[in-house]
Protein backbone atom coordinates (compact mmCIF):
# COMPACT_ATOMS: atom_id res chain seq x y z
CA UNK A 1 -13.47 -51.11 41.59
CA UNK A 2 -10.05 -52.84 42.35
CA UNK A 3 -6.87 -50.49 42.38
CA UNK A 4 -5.74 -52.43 39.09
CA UNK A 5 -8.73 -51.25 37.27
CA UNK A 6 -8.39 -47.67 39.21
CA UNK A 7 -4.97 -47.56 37.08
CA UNK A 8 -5.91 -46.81 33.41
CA UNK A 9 -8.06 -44.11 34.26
CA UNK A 10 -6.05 -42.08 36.86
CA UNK A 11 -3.54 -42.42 33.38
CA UNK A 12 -6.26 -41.27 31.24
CA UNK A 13 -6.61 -38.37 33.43
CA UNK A 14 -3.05 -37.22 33.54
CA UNK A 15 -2.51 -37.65 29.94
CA UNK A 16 -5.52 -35.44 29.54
CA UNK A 17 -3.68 -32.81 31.64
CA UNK A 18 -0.44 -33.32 29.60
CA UNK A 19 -2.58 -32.41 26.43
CA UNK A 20 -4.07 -30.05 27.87
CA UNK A 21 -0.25 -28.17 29.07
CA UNK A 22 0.85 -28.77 25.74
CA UNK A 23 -2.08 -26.91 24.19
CA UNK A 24 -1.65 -24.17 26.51
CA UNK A 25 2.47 -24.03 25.89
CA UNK A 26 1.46 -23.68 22.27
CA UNK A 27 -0.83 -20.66 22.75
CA UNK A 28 1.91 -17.80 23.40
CA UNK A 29 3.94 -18.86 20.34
CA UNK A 30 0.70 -18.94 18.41
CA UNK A 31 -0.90 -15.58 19.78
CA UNK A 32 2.54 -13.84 19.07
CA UNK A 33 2.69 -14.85 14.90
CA UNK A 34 -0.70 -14.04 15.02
CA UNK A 35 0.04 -11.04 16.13
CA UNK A 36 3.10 -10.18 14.45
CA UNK A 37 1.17 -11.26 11.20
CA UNK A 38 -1.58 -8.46 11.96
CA UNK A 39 0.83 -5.79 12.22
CA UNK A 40 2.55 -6.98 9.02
CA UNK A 41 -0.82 -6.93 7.51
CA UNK A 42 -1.23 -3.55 8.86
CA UNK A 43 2.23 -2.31 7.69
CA UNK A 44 1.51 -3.84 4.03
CA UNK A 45 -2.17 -1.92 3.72
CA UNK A 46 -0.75 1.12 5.24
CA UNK A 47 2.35 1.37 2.64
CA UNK A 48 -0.42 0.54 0.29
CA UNK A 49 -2.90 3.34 0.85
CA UNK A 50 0.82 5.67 1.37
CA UNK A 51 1.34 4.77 -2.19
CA UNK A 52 -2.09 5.39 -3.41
CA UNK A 53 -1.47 8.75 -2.31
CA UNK A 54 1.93 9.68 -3.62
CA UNK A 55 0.44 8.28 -6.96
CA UNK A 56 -2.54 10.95 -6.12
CA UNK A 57 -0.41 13.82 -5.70
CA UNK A 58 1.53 13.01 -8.57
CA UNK A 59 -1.99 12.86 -10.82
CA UNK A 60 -2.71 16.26 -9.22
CA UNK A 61 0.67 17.80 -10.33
CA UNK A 62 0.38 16.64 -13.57
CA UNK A 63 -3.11 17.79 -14.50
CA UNK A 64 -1.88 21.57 -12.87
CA UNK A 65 1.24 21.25 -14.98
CA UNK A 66 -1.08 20.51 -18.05
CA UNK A 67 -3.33 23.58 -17.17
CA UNK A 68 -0.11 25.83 -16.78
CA UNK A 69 1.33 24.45 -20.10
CA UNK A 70 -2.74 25.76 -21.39
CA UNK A 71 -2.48 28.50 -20.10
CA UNK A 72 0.61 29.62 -21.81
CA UNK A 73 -0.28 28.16 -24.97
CA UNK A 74 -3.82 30.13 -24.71
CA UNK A 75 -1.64 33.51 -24.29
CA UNK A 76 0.67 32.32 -27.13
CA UNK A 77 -2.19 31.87 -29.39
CA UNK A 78 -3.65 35.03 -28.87
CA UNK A 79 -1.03 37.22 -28.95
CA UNK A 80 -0.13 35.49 -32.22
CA UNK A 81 -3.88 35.82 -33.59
CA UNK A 82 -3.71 39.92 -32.74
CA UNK A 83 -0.40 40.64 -34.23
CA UNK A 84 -0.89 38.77 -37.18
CA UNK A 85 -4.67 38.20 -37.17
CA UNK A 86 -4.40 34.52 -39.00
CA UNK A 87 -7.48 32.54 -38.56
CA UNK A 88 -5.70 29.26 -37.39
CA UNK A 89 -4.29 31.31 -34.70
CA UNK A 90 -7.75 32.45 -33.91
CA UNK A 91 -9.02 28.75 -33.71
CA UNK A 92 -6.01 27.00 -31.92
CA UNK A 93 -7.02 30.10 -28.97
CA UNK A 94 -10.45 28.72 -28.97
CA UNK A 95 -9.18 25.19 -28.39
CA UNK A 96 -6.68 25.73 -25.83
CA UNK A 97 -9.06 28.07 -23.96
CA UNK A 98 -11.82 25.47 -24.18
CA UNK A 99 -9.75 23.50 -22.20
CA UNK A 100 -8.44 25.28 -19.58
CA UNK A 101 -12.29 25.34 -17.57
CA UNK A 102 -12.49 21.74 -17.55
CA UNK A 103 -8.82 21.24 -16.34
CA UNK A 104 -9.51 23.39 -13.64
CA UNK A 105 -12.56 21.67 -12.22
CA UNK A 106 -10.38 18.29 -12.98
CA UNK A 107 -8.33 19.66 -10.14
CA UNK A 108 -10.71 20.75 -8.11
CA UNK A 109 -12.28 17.03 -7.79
CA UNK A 110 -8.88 15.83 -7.13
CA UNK A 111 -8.05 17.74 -4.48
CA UNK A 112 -11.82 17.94 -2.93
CA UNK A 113 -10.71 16.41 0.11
CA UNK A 114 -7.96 19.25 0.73
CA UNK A 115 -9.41 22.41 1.69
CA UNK A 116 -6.43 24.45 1.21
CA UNK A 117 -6.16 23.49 -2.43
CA UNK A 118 -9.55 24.25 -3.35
CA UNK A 119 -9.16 27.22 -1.96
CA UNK A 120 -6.50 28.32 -3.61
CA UNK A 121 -8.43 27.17 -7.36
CA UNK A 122 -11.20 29.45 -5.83
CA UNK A 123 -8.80 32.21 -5.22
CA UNK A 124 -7.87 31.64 -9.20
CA UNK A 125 -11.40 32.55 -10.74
CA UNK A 126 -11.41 36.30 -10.37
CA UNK A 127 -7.42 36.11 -12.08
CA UNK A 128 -9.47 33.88 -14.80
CA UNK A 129 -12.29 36.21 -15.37
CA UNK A 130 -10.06 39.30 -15.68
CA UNK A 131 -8.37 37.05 -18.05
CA UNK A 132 -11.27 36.54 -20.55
CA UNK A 133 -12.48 40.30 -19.78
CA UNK A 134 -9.21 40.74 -21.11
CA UNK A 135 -9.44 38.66 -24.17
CA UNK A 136 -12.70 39.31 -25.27
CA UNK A 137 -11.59 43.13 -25.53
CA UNK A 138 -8.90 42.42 -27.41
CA UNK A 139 -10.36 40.27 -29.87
CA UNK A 140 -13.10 43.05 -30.41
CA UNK A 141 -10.77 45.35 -30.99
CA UNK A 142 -9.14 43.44 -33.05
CA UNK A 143 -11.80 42.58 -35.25
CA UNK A 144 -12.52 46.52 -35.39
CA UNK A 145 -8.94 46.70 -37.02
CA UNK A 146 -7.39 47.54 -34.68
CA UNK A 147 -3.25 48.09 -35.74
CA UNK A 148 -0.41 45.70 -34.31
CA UNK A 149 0.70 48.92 -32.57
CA UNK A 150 -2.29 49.51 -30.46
CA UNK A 151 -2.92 45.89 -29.88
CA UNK A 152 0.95 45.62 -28.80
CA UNK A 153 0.38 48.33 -26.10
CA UNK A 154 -2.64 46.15 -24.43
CA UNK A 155 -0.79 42.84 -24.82
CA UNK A 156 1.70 44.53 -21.21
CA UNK A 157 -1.75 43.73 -19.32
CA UNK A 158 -1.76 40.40 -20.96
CA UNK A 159 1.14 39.94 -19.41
CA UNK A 160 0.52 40.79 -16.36
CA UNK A 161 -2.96 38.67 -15.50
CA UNK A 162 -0.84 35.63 -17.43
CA UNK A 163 1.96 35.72 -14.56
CA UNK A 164 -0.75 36.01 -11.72
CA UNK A 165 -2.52 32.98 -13.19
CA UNK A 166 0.73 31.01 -13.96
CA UNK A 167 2.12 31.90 -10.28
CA UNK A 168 -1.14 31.22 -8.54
CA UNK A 169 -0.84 27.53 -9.99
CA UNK A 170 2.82 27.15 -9.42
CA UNK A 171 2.04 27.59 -5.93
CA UNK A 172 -0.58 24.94 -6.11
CA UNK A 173 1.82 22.73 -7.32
CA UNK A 174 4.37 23.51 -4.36
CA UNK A 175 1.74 22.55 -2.11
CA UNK A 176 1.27 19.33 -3.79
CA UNK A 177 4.68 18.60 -3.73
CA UNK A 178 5.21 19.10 -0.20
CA UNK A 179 2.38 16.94 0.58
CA UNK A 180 4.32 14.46 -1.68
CA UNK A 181 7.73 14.89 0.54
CA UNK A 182 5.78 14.51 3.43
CA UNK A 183 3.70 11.22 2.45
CA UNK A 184 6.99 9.54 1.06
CA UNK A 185 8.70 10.20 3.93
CA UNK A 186 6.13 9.39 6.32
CA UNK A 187 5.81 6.25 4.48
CA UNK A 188 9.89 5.37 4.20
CA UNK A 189 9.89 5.97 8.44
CA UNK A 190 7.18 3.63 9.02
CA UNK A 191 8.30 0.84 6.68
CA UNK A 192 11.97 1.46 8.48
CA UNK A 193 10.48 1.34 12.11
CA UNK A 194 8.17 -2.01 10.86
CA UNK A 195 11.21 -3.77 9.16
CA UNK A 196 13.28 -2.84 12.29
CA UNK A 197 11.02 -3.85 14.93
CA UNK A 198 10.83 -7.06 12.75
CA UNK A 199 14.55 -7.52 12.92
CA UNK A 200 14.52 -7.24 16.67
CA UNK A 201 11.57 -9.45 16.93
CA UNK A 202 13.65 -12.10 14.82
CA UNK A 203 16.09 -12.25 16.37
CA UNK A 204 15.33 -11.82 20.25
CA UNK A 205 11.83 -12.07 20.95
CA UNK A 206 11.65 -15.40 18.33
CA UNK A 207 14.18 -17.39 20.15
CA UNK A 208 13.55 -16.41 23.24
CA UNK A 209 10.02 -17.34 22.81
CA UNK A 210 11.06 -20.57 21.56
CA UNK A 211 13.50 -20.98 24.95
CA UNK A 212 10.67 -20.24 27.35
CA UNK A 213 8.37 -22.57 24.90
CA UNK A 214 10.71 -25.36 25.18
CA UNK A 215 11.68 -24.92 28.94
CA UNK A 216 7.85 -25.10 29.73
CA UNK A 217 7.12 -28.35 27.76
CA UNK A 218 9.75 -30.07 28.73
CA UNK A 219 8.85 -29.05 32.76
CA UNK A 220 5.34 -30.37 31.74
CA UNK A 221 6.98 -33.68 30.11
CA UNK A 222 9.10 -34.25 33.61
CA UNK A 223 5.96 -33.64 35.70
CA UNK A 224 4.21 -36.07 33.69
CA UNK A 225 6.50 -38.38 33.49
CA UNK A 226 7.16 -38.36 37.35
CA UNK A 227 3.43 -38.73 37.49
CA UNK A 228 3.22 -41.58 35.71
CA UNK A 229 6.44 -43.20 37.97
CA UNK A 230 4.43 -42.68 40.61
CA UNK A 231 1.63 -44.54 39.16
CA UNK A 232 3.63 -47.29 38.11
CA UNK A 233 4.67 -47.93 41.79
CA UNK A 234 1.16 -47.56 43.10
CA UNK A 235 -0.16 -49.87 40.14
CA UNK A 236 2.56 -52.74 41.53
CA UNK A 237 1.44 -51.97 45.04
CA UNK A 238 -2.16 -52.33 44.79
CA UNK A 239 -1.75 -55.30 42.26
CA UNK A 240 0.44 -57.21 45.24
CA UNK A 241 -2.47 -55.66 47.67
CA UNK A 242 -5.11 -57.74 45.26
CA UNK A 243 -2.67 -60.58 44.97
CA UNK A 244 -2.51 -60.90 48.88
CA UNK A 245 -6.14 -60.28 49.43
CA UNK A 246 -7.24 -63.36 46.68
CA UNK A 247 -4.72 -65.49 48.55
CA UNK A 248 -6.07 -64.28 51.93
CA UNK A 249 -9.94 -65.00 50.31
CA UNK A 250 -8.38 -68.32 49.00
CA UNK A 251 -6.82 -69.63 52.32
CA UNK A 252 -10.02 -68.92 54.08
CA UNK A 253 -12.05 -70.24 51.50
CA UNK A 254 -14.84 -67.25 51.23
CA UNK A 255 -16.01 -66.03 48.14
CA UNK A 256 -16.42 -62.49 46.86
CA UNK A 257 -19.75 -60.64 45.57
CA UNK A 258 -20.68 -56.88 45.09
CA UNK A 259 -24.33 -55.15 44.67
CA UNK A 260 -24.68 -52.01 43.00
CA UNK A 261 -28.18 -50.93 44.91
CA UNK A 262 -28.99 -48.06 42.29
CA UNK A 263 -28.79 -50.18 39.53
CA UNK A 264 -29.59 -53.36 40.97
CA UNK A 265 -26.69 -55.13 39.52
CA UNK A 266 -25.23 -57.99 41.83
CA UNK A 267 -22.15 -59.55 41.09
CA UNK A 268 -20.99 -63.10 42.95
CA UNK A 269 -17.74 -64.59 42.12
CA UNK A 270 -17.75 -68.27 40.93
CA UNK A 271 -16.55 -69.55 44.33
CA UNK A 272 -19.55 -67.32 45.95
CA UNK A 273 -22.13 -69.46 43.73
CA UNK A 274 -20.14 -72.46 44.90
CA UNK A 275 -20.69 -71.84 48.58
CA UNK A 276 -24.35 -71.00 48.11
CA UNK A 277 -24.81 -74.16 45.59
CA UNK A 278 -25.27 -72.25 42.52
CA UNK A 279 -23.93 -73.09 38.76
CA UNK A 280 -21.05 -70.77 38.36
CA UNK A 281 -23.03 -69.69 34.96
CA UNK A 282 -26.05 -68.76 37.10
CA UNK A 283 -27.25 -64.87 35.91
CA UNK A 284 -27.15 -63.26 39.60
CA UNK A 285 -29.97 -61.69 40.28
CA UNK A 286 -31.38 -59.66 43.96
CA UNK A 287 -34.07 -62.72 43.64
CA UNK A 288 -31.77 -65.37 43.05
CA UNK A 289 -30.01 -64.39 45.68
CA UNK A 290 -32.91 -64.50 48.46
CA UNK A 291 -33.67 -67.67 46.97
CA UNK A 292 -30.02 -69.18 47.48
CA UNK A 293 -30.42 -67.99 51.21
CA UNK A 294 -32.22 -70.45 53.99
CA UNK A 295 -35.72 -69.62 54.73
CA UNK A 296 -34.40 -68.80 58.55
CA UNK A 297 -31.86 -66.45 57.53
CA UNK A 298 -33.73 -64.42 54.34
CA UNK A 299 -35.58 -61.56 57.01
């Protein structure tokens, strides 16, 4: 192979390694959004599921504020059913009572996953059973005919198991809203430390990225370029070597030829075939050649 045709590929092979620089400058800038874009992923699910459970506790204060506001309205009804003893009294206890139970279980699946809460719903049964003890006497006693007077007396320890329930489930609720502070806060100082650590990411770690980015490219660009200078010289310098060696060949009169023995290609140049007496169109072959040769000279 002559240095001319040596040229191309030696070029081939450093714009290969220019690609390949290029690729490699482009991998920090790309690793960094790609990271940057996980923890923004990561900040948007977390403020997500943050907000799934503010909107949790909120569901759980409003189904205890709806048992409290039961509650009361049981007590209401009942008192109003024994001092008066009209039916419709009678019946809106039996409704509100009815669903007092079922609010409290309500609660008790929303907060399943917080110990502390269900235990303080357990610790609101025995309050709830003295409760209906309490009723169900009453209403017996009642329906016995009993007077305003003597139900009046037993209404005090109404009363009394009324606050314990009510201030048993306004400390429920306290929890809850605690848990509510802390979530929202939690949530506010993380989407403050993300968007500030974004901020600072902007506006230092971006263009300084971009700096070192562009600083190594255009190092990479010089080197190539410099490269290919060099080339450029050694292209002219073999191509007046090849010029000086055809004269040379010319001014002695000798003609060129290669063999490639592993493949068994044989190549003669035209003033080769000329000394040997072949057509210049003559297919070169290891045979051809032997024949071309004098019988003297072929061993």
């Amino acid at each position: 192979m002559s240095g001319s045709e040596h040229i191309p590929r030696e070029r081939h092979r450093l714009e290969g390694e220019f690609r390949s620089e290029l690729r490699w400058s482009m991998f920090w800038p790309v690793l960094t959004l790609l990271v940057a874009a996980g923890l923004l992923v990561g900040l948007v699910l977390y403020v997500r599921d943050a907000s799934w459970w503010v909107d949790h506790t909120d569901r759980v204060i409003g189904r205890a504020t709806l048992v409290d506001r039961l509650v009361t309205d049981r007590q209401a009804r009942l008192r109003g059913y024994l001092l008066t003893g009209t039916p419709s009294s009678l019946s809106a206890y039996v409704e509100a009572d009815g669903h007092v139970l079922p609010g409290i279980e309500d609660l008790r699946q929303l907060v399943n996953d917080n110990s502390s809460q269900v235990e303080h719903l357990e610790a609101l049964q025995p309050t709830l059973v003295r409760w209906h003890e309490y009723a169900r006497e009453q209403l017996a006693r009642r329906s016995e005919g009993a007077t305003p007077n003597d139900v009046a007396f037993h209404l005090v320890d109404g009363d009394a198991i009324q606050a314990d329930i009510q201030s048993r489930l306004r400390e429920f609720v306290a929890v809850e809203e605690a848990l509510r502070r802390t979530r929202v806060t939690r949530a506010d100082a993380v989407t403050r430390a993300a968007l500030g650590l974004g901020a600072v990411f902007a506006l230092l770690a971006g263009p300084a990225l971009a700096i070192t980015t562009g600083r190594r490219m255009r190092r990479t660009r010089e080197r190539y370029q410099a490269a290919l200078e060099t080339q450029e010289g050694t292209a002219l310098s073999l191509q007046a070597s090849d010029e000086m060696l055809r004269l040379a060949k010319d001014a002695a009169d000798m003609g060129a030829w290669h063999w490639d023995i592993a493949s068994g290609e044989l190549v003669w140049s035209e003033r080769c075939k000329e000394l040997f007496g072949l057509r210049p169109e003559t297919e070169m072959s290891y045979e051809v050649f032997l024949a071309a040769i004098h019988p003297d000279d072929r061993a």
